[in-house]
Protein backbone atom coordinates (compact mmCIF):
# COMPACT_ATOMS: atom_id res chain seq x y z
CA UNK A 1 -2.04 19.42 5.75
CA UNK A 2 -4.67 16.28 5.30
CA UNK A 3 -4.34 12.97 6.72
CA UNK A 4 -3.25 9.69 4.66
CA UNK A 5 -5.61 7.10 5.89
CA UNK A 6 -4.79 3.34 4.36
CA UNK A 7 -2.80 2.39 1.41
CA UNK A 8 -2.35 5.55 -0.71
CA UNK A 9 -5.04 7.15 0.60
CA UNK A 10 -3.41 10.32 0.36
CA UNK A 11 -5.08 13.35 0.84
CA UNK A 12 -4.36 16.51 -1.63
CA UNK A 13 -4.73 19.78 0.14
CA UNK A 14 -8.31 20.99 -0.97
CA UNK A 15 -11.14 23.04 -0.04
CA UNK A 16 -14.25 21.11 -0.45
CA UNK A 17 -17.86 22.08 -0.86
CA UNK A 18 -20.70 20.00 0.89
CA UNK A 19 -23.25 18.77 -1.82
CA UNK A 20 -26.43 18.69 1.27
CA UNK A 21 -25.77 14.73 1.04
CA UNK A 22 -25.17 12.96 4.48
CA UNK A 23 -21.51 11.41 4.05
CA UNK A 24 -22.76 9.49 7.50
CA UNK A 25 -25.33 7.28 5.27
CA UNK A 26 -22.04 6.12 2.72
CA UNK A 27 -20.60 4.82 5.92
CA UNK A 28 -23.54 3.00 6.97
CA UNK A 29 -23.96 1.51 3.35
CA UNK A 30 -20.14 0.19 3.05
CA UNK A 31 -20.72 -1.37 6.26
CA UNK A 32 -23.63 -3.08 5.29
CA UNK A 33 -21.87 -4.16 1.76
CA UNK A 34 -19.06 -5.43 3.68
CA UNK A 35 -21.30 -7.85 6.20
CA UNK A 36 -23.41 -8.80 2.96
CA UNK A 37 -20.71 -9.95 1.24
CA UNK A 38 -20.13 -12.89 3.42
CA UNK A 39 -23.72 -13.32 4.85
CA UNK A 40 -24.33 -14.79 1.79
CA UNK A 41 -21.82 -17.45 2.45
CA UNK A 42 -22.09 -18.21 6.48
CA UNK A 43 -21.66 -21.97 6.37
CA UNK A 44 -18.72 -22.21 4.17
CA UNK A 45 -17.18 -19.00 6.31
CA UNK A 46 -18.01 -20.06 9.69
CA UNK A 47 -16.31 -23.78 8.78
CA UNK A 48 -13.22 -22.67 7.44
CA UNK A 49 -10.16 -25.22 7.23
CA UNK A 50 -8.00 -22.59 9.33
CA UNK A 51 -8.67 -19.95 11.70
CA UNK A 52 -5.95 -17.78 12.94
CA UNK A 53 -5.33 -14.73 15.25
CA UNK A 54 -2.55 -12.29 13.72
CA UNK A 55 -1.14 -8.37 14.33
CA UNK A 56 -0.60 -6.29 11.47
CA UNK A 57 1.53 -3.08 12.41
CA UNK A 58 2.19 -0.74 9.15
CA UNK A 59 3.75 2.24 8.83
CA UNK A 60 2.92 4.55 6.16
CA UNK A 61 4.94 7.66 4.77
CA UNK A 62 3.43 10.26 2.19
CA UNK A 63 5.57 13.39 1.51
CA UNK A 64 4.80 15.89 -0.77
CA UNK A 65 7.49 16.67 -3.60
CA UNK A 66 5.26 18.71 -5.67
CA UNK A 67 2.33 19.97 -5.45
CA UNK A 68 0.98 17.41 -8.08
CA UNK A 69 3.01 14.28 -6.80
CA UNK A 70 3.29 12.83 -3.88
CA UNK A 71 5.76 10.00 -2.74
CA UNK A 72 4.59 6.69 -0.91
CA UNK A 73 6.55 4.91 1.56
CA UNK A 74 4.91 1.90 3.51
CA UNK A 75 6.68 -0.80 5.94
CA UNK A 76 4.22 -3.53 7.12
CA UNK A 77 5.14 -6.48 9.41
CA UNK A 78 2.21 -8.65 9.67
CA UNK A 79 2.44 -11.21 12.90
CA UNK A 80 0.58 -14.35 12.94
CA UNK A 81 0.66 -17.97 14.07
CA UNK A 82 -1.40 -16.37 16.79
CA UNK A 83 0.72 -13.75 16.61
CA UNK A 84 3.77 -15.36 17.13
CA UNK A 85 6.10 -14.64 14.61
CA UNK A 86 6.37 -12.40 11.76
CA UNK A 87 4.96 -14.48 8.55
CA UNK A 88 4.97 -11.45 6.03
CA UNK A 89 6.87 -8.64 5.53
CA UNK A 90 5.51 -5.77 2.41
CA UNK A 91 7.87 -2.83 1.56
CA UNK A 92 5.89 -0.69 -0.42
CA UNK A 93 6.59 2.81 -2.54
CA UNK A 94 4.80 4.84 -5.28
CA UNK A 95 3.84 8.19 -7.14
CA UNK A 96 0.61 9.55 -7.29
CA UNK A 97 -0.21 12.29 -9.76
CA UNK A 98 -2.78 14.68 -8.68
CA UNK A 99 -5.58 14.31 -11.79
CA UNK A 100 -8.02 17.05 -9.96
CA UNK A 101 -9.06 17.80 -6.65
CA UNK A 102 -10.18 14.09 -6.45
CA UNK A 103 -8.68 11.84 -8.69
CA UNK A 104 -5.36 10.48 -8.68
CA UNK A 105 -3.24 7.82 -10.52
CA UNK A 106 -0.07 5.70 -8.64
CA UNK A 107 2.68 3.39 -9.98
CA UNK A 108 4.22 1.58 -7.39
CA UNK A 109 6.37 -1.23 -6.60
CA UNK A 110 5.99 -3.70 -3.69
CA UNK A 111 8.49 -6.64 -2.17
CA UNK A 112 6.17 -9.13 -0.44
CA UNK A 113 8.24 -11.70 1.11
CA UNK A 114 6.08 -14.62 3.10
CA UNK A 115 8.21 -16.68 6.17
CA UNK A 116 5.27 -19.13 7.00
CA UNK A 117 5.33 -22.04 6.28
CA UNK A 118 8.48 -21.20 4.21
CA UNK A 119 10.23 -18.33 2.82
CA UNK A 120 8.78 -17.44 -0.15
CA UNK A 121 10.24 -14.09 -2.35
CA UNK A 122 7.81 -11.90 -4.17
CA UNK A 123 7.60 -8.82 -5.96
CA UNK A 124 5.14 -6.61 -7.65
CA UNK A 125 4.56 -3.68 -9.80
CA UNK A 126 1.01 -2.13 -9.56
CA UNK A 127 -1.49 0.36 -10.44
CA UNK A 128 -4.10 2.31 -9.28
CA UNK A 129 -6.82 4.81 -9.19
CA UNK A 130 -7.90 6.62 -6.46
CA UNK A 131 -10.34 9.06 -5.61
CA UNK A 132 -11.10 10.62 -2.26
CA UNK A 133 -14.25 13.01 -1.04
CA UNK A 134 -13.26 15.04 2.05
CA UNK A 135 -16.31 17.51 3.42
CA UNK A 136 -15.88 20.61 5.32
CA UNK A 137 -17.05 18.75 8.43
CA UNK A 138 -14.40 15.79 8.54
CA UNK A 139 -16.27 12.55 6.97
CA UNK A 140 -14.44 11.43 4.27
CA UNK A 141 -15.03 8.65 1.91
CA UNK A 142 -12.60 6.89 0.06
CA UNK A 143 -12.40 4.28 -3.07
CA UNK A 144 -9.25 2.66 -4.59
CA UNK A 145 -8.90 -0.06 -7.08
CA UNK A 146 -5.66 -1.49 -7.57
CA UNK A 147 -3.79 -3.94 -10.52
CA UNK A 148 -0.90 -6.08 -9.57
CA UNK A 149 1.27 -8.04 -11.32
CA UNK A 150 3.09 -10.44 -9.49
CA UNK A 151 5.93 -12.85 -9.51
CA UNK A 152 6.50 -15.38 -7.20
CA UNK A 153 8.81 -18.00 -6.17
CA UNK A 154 8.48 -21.05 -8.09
CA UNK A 155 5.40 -19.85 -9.86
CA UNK A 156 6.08 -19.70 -13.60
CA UNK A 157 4.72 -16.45 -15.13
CA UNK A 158 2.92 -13.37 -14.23
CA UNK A 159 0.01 -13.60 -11.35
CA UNK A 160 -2.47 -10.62 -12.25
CA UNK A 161 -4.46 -9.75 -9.19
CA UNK A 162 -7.21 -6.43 -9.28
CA UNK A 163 -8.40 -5.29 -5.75
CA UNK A 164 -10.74 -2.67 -4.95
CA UNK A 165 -11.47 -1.05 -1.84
CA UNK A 166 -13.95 1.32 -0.37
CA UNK A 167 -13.50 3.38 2.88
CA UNK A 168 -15.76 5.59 5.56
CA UNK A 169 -14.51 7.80 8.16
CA UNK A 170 -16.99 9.48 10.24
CA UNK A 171 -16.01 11.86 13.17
CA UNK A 172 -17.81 12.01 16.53
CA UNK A 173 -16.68 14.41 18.97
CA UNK A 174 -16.22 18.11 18.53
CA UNK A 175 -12.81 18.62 17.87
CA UNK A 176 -12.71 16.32 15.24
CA UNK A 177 -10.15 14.09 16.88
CA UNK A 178 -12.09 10.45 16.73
CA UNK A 179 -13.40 9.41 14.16
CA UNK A 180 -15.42 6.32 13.52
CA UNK A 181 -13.84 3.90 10.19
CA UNK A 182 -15.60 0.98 8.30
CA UNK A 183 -13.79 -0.51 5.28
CA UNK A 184 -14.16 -3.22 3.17
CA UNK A 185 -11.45 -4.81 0.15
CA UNK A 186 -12.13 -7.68 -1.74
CA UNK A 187 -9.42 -9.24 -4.46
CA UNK A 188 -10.07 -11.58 -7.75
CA UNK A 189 -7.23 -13.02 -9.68
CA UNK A 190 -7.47 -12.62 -13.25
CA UNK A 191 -5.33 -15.66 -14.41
CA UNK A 192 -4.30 -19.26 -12.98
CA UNK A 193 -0.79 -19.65 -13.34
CA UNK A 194 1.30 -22.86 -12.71
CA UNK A 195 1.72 -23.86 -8.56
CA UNK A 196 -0.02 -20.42 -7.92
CA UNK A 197 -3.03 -18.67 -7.01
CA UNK A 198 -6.13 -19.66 -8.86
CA UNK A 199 -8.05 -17.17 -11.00
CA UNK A 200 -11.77 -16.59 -9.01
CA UNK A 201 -12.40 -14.58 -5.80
CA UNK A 202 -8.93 -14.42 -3.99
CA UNK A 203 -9.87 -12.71 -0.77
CA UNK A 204 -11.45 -10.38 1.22
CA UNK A 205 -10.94 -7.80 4.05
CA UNK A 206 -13.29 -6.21 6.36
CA UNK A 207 -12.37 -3.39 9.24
CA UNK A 208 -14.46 -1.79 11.56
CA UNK A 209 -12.09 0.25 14.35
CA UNK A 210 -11.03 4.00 15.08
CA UNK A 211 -9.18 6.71 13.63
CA UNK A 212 -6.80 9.07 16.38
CA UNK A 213 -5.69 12.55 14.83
CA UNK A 214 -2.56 13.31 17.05
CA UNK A 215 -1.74 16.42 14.93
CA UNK A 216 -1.61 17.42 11.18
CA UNK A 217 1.23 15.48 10.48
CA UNK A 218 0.69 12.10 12.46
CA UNK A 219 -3.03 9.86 12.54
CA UNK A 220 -3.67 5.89 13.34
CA UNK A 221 -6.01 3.45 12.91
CA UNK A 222 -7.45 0.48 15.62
CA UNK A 223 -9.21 -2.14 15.06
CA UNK A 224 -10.77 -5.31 14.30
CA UNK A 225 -10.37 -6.90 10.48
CA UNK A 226 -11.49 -9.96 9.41
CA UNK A 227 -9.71 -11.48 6.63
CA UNK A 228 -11.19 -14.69 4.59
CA UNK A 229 -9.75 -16.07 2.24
CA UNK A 230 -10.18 -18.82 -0.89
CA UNK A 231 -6.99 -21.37 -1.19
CA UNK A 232 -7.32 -24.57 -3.57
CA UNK A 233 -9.06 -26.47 -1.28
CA UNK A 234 -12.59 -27.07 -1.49
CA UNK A 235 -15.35 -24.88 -0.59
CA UNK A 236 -15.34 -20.46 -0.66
CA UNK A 237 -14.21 -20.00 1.95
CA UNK A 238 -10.80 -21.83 3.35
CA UNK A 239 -8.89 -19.25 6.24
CA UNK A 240 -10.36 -16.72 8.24
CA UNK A 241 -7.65 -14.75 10.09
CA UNK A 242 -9.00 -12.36 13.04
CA UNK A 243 -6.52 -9.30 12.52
CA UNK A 244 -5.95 -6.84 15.27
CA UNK A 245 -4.65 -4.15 13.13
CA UNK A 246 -2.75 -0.88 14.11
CA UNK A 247 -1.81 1.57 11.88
CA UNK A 248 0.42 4.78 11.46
CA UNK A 249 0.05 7.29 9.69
CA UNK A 250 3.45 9.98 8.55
CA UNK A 251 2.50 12.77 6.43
CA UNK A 252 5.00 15.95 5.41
């Protein structure tokens, strides 16, 4: 059995064959990306309009029905006003189809509902393509890139949305229990429209924390993420939220 670690990141049973190339170096380079991305921006990031503190707890369910599909099951309160209240709620399932050892497609489905500063109802259909390298000593590198199409409340119209993320997990003691985890997600909306989100760089998300094997069928995730994102106003960068983020992992 193989962990699921992050949104569909769901690992296929496999055997895989090391290549001589040092999975530890990807690691090192999506960290770097990540820290670049918004190093090239640190006035407009470090004087953002609104800065918040915020607890995101998900809980993520993959079960195998075939051997070529898997089901995806996600509940995600996410806690902010400095963590005072919940201000978003996602529900989240999907298929995957197992393309190869590798490579696998999702269609999923998502209800997004927002509380802060008012309710606000949302849901989404989406897409994606995923493709995960696991080597015989633990690292693991992951990419997904995801389409949604969204409707929201009062927003006239469909709000297309791509986001595409890139994962490292590196373990460091000999059991393989701990293992190191740098991510990074950014999102661009492809359209603008009426009263909603403007087509351009959306948002970003980067996480630097832990990964906790408790056995084959249960793993989470601890960290630190940084979220910053673009609103209407003026200037890049808008909100940066400082995310404490916890994460569990299900798989049968």
């Amino acid at each position: 059995m193989q962990p699921s670690l992050g949104s569909h990141m769901t690992y296929f049973p496999r055997k895989e064959h090391s290549t001589g190339s040092r999975p530890h170096r990807k690691l090192v380079f999506i960290c770097m990306v990540g820290l670049l991305l918004f190093s090239l921006f640190p006035n407009e990031a470090a004087h953002a309009d609104k800065e918040d503190f915020q607890i995101w707890t998900p809980v993520y369910l993959t079960v195998s029905h075939t051997p070529k599909i898997q089901g995806w099951y996600e509940v995600q309160p996410r806690f902010g006003e400095n963590a005072s209240e919940v201000n978003q709620l996602l529900l989240r399932l999907a298929l995957g189809y197992k393309l190869d050892t590798r490579w696998s497609l999702w269609q999923g489905y998502a209800w997004t509902p927002a509380f802060v500063p008012e309710y606000t109802n949302e849901n989404r259909i989406y897409q994606q393509l995923l493709y995960l390298r696991k080597w015989p000593t633990s690292e693991i590198l992951v990419s997904r890139s995801r389409l949604e199409w969204r409707w929201i409340e009062n927003v006239p119209g469909t709000a297309v949305r791509f986001r595409t993320l890139l994962r490292g997990q590196y373990p460091f003691d000999e059991k393989k229990v701990w293992s190191l985890v740098a991510q990074d997600e950014i999102f661009v909306n492809f359209n603008s429209p009426p009263n909603g989100p403007a087509a351009g760089f959306d948002q970003n998300r980067l996480f630097f924390g832990l990964n906790r094997k408790v056995n084959d069928h249960l793993y989470f995730d601890g960290g630190y993420q940084w979220q910053s994102l673009n609103t209407k106003e003026p200037g890049f960068i808008d909100d940066n939220n400082h995310i404490l983020l916890l994460q569990c992992f299900l798989i049968f």
